[in-house]
Protein backbone atom coordinates (compact mmCIF):
# COMPACT_ATOMS: atom_id res chain seq x y z
CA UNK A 1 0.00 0.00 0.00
CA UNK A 2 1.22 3.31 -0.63
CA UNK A 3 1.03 6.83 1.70
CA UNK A 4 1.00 9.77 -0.66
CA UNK A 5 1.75 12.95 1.35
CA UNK A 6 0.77 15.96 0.09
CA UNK A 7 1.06 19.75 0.99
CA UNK A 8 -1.59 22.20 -0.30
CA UNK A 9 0.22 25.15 1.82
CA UNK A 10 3.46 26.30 2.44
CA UNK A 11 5.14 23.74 5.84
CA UNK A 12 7.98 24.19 7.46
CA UNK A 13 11.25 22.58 6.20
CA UNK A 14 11.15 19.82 9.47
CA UNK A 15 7.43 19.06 8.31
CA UNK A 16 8.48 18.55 4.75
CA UNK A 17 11.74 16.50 5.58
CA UNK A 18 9.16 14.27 7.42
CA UNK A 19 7.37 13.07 4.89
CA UNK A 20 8.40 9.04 5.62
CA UNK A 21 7.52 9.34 8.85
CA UNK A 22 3.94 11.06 8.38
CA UNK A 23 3.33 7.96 5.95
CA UNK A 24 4.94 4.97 8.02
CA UNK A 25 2.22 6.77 11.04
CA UNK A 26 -0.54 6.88 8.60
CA UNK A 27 0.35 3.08 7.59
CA UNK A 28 0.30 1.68 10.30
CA UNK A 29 -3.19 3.38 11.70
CA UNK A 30 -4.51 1.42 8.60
CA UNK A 31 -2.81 -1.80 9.52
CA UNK A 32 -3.64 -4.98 6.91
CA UNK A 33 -6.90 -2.81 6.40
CA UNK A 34 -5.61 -1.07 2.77
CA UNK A 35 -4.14 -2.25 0.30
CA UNK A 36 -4.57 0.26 -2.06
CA UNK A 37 -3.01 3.78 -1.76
CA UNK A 38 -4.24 6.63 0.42
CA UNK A 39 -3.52 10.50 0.51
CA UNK A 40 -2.18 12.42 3.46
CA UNK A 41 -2.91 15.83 2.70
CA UNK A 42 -1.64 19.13 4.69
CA UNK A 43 -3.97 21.94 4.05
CA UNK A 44 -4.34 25.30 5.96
CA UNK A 45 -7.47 26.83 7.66
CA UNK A 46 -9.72 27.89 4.54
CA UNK A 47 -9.16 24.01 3.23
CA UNK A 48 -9.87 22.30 5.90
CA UNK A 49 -13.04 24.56 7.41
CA UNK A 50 -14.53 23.75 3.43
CA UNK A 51 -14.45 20.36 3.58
CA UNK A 52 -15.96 20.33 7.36
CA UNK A 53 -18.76 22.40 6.16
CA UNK A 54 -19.20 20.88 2.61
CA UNK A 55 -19.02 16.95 3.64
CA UNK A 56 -19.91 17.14 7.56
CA UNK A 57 -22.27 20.08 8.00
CA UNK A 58 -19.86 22.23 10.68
CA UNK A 59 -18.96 25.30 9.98
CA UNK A 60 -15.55 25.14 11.74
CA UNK A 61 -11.89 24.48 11.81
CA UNK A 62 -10.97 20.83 12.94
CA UNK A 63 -7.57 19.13 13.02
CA UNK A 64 -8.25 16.17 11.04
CA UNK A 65 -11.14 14.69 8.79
CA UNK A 66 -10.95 10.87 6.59
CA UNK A 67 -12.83 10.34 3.51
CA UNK A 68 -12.98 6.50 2.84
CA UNK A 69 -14.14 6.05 -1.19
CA UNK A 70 -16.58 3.99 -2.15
CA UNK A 71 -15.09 0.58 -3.80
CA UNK A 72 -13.66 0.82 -7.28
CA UNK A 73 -12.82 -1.39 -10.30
CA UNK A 74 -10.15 0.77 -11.13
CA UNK A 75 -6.85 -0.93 -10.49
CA UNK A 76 -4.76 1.35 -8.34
CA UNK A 77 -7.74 3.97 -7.43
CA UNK A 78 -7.32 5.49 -4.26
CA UNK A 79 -8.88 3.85 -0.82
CA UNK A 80 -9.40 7.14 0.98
CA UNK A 81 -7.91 10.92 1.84
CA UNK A 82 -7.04 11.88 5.28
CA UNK A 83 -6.79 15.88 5.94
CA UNK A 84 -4.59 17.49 8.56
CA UNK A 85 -5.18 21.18 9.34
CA UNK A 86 -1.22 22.65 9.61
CA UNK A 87 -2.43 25.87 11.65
CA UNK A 88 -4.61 23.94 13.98
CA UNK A 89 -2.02 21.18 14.60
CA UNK A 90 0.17 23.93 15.53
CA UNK A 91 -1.47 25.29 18.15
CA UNK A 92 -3.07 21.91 19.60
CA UNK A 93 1.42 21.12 19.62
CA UNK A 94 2.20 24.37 21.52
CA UNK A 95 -1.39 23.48 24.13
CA UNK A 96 0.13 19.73 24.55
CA UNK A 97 3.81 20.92 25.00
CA UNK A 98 4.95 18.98 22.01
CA UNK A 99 6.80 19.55 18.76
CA UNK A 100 4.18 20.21 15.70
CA UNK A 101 5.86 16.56 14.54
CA UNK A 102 4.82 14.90 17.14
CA UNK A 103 1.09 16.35 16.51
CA UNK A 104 1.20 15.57 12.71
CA UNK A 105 2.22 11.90 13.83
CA UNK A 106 -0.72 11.83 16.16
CA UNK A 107 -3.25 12.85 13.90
CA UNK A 108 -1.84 11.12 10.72
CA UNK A 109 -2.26 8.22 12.86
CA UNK A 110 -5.59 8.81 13.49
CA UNK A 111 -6.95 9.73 10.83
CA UNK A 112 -5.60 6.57 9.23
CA UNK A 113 -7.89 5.02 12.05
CA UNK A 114 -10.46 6.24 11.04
CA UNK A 115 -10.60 4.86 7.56
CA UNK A 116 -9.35 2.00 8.82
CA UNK A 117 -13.36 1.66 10.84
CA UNK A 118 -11.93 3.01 14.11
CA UNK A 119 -14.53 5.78 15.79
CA UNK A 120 -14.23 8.37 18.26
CA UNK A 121 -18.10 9.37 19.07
CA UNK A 122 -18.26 8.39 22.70
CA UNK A 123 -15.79 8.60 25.34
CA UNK A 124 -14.95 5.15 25.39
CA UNK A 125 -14.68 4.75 21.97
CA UNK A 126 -12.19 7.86 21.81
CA UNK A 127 -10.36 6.23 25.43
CA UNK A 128 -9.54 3.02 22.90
CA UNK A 129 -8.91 5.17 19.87
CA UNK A 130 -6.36 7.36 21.99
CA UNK A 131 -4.54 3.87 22.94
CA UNK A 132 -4.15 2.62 19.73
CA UNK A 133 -3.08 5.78 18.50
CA UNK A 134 -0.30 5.80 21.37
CA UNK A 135 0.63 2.32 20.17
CA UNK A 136 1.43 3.03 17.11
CA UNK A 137 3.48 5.98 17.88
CA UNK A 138 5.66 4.09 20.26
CA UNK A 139 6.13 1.96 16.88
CA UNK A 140 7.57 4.92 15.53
């Protein structure tokens, strides 16, 4: 399976250089689950608030949002997108004390959870989300 990472906005140079890492996070969120390719897309504020309000109904910024595609006949066609919001990573990195990697690892991670049938709707749901996310970074 392949990780395409993307960058719709200008990153910094240690974002850019970490472009393995971002995809080896989002692989193994999806585990054995994919086995066709997915796209890890950075996008800023503007990009990220559309696609919240156009495909989920909110009218607000959020960190991180998976689109799985419907099956396909195509060989090669994409299994799904996953969408990380630079700015908001950012400042959820400076709130956690962390380095903005560490954040894009976290979410690239779970967003790849997400498409791989993971949810985070109730608290215990998140609780076991938030473990497996921690699992795979320690695989890192």
């Amino acid at each position: 399976m392949a990780i395409n990472v993307f960058f719709e906005l200008k990153a910094p140079p240690e974002v850019r250089a970490a472009k393995a890492a971002l995809a080896r996070a989002a692989a193994l969120g999806l585990g054995r689950k994919a086995r066709k390719p997915v796209n890890l897309v950075l996008t800023g504020g503007p990009g990220i608030k559309a696609l919240n309000r156009r495909f989920l109904g909110k009218d607000r910024l959020t960190d991180v949002i998976a689109f799985n595609f419907p099956p396909s006949r195509v060989p090669g066609a994409d299994w799904g997108e996953v969408y990380i919001c630079l700015p908001v990573a950012a400042r959820q990195a400076r709130a956690m004390g962390h380095s903005l990697l560490t954040e894009l690892l976290v979410l690239a991670a779970h967003g790849a959870l997400h498409l791989a049938g993971m949810d985070d709707a109730t608290p215990a749901k998140r609780r076991a989300m938030n473990l497996k996310t921690a699992s795979i970074l320690k695989k890192l």
